[in-house]
C-alpha atoms as a PDB file:
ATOM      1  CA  UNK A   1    -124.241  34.878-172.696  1.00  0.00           C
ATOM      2  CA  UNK A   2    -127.797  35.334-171.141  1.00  0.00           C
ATOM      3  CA  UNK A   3    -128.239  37.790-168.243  1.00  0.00           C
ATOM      4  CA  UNK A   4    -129.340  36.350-165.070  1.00  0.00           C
ATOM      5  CA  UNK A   5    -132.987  37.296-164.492  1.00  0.00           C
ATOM      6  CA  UNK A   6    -134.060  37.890-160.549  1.00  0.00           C
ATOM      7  CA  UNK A   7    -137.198  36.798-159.298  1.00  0.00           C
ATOM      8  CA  UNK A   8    -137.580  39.366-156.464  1.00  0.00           C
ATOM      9  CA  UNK A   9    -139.175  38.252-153.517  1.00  0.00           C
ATOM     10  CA  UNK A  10    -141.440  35.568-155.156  1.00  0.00           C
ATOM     11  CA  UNK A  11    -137.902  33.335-154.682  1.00  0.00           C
ATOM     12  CA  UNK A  12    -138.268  33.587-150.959  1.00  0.00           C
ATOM     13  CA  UNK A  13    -142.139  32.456-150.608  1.00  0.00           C
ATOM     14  CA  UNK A  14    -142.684  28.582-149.520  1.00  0.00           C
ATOM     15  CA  UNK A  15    -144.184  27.165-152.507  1.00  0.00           C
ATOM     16  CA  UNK A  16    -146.163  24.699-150.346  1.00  0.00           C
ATOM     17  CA  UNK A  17    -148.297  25.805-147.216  1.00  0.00           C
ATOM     18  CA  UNK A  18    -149.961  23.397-145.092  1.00  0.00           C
ATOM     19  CA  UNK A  19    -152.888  23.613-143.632  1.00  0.00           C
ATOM     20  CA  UNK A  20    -151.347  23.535-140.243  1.00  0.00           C
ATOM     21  CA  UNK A  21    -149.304  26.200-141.114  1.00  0.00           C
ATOM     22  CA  UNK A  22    -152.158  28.319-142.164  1.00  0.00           C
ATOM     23  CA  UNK A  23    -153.517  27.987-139.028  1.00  0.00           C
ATOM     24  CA  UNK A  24    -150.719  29.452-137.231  1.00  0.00           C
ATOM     25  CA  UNK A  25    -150.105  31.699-139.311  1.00  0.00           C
ATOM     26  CA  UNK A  26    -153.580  32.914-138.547  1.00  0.00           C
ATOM     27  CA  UNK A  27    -153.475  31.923-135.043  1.00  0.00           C
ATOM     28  CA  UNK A  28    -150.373  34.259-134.963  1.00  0.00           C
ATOM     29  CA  UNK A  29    -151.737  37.494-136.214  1.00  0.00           C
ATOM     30  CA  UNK A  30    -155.019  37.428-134.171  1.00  0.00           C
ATOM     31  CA  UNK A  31    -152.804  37.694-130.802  1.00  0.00           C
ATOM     32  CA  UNK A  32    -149.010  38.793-131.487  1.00  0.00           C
ATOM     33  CA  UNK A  33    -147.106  37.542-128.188  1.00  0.00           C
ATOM     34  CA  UNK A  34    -143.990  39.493-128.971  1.00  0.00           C
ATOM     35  CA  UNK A  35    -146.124  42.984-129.529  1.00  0.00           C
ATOM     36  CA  UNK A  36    -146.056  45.094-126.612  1.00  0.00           C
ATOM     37  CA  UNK A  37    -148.352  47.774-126.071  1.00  0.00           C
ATOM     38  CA  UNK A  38    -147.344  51.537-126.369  1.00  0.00           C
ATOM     39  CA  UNK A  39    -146.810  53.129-122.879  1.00  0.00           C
ATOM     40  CA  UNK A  40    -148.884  56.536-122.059  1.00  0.00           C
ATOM     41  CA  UNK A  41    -146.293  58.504-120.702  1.00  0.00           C
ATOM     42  CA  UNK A  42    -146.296  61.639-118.680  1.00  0.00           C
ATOM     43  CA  UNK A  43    -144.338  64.559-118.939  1.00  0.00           C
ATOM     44  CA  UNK A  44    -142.486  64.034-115.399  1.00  0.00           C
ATOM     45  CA  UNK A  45    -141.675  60.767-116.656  1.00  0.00           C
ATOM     46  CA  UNK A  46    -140.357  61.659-120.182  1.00  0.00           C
ATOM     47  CA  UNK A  47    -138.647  64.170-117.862  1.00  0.00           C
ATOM     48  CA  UNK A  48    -137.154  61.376-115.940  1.00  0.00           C
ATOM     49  CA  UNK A  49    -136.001  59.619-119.249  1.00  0.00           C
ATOM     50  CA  UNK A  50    -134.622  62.615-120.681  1.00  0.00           C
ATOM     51  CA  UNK A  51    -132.500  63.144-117.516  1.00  0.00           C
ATOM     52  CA  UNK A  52    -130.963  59.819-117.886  1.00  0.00           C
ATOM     53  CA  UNK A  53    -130.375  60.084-121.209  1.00  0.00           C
ATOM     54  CA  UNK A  54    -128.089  62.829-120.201  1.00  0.00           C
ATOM     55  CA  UNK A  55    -126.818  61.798-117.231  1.00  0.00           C
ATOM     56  CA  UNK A  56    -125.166  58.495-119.714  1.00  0.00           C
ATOM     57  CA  UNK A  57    -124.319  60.732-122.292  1.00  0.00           C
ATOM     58  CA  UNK A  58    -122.437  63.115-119.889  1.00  0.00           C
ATOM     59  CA  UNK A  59    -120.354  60.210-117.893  1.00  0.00           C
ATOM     60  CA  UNK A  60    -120.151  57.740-120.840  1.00  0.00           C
ATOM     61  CA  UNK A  61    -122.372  54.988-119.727  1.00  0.00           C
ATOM     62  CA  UNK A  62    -123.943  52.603-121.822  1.00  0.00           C
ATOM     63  CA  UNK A  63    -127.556  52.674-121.902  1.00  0.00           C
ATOM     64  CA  UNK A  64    -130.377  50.451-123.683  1.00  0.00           C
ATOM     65  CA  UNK A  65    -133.546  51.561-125.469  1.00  0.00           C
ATOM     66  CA  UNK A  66    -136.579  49.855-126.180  1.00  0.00           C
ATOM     67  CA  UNK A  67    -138.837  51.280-129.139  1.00  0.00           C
ATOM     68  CA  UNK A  68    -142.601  50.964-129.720  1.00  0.00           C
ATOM     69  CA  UNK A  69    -144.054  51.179-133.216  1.00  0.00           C
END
């Protein structure tokens, strides 16, 4: 029997790109809509977020997060 032999991540590359496509593509990473600038915080408001952390973690409330790289 041969052994199956895995191609990686070359398998999941288009093997055709049109030029339309490359211009999007480009388009895309000159302005990234779904990138959100990184807030300057504060320390009364990190304060602020801390204390609601808390304040959830103490009564058991559900609470949502949003990260920045």
């Amino acid at each position: 029997m041969g052994t199956i032999r895995d191609r990686g991540l070359v398998k999941w590359q288009a093997a055709l790109i049109m030029p339309e496509h490359k211009a999007l593509h480009k388009k895309m990473g000159e302005v990234d809509y779904f990138l959100n600038k990184k807030p300057i915080l504060d320390e009364c408001q990190v304060e602020e977020f801390e204390n609601n952390i808390h304040y959830a973690m103490e009564y058991h409330l559900p609470i949502r997060f949003s990260l920045h790289k």
